[in-house]
Protein backbone atom coordinates (compact mmCIF):
# COMPACT_ATOMS: atom_id res chain seq x y z
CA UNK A 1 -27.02 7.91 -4.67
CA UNK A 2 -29.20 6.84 -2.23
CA UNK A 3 -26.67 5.10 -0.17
CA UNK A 4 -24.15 8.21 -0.05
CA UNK A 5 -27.52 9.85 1.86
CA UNK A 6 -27.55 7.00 4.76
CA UNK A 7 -23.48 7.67 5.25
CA UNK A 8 -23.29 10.57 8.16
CA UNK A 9 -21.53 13.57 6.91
CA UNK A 10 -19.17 13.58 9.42
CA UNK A 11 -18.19 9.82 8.03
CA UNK A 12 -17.70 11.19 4.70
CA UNK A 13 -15.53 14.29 5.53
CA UNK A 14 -13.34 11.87 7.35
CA UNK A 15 -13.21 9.58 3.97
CA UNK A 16 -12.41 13.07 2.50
CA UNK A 17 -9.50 14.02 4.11
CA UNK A 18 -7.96 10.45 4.82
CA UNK A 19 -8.11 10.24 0.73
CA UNK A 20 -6.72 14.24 0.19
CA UNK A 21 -3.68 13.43 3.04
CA UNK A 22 -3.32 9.86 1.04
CA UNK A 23 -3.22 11.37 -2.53
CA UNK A 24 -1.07 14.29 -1.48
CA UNK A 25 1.47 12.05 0.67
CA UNK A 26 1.65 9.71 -2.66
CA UNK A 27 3.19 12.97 -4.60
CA UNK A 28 6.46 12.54 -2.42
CA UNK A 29 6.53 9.11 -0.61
CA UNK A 30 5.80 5.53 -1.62
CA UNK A 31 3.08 3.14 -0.77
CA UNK A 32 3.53 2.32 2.62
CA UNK A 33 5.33 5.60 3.85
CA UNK A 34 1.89 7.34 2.71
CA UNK A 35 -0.40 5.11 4.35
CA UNK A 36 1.36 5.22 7.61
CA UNK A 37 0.78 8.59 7.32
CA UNK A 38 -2.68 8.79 7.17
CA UNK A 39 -2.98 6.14 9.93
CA UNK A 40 -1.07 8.01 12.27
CA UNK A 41 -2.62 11.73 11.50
CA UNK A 42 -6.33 9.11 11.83
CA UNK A 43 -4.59 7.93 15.40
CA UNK A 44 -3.78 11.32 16.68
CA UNK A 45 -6.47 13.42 15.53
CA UNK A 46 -8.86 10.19 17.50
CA UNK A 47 -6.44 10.04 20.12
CA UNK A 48 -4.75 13.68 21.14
CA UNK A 49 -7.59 16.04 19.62
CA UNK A 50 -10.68 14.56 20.47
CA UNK A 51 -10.12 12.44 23.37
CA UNK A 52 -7.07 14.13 25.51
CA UNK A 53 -7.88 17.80 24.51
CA UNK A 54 -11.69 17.24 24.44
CA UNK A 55 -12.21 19.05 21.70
CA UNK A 56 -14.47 16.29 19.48
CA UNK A 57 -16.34 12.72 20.42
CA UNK A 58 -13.19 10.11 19.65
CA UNK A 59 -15.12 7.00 17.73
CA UNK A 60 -13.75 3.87 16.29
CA UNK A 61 -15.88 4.88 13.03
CA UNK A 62 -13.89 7.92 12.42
CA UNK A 63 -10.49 6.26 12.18
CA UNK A 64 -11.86 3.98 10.18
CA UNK A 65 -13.73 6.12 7.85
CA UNK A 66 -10.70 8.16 7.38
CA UNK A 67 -7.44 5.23 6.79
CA UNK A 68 -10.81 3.35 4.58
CA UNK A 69 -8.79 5.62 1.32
CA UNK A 70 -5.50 3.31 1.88
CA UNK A 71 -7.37 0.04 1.96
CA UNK A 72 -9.08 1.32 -1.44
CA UNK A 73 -5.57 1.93 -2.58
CA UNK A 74 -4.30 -1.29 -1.62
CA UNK A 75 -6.38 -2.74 -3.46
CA UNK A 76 -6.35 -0.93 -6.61
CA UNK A 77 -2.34 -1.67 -6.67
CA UNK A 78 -2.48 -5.32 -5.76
CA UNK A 79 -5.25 -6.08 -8.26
């Protein structure tokens, strides 16, 4: 428990919703149609919303945080 408390909250909502968009996108597309989903909302919403709008801080870290889901799923398939 102790290391959920050192992860930012703002790190884990992104986790969140990268792994809601992944599980929800696996109800009606494959593997790899799914992930490229949640890479490209992770791309825009760093990208569009936070840097071109200026509506948020665009970081590295947050796309990271939130496509970290699909690697997890990768893995869970492959192995």
């Amino acid at each position: 428990m102790d290391l959920l408390n050192k992860i930012p909250k703002d790190k884990l909502l992104h986790f969140f919703v990268g792994s809601v968009i992944l599980f929800l996108s696996l109800l009606v597309f494959n593997t790899l149609v799914s992930i490229s989903i949640v890479v490209f909302v992770a791309a825009i919403k760093e990208v569009v919303y936070d840097d071109f709008l200026g509506k948020g801080t665009p970081e590295v870290q947050d796309f990271i945080y939130t496509i970290l889901p699909c690697l997890f799923h990768l893995i869970n398939i492959l192995f």
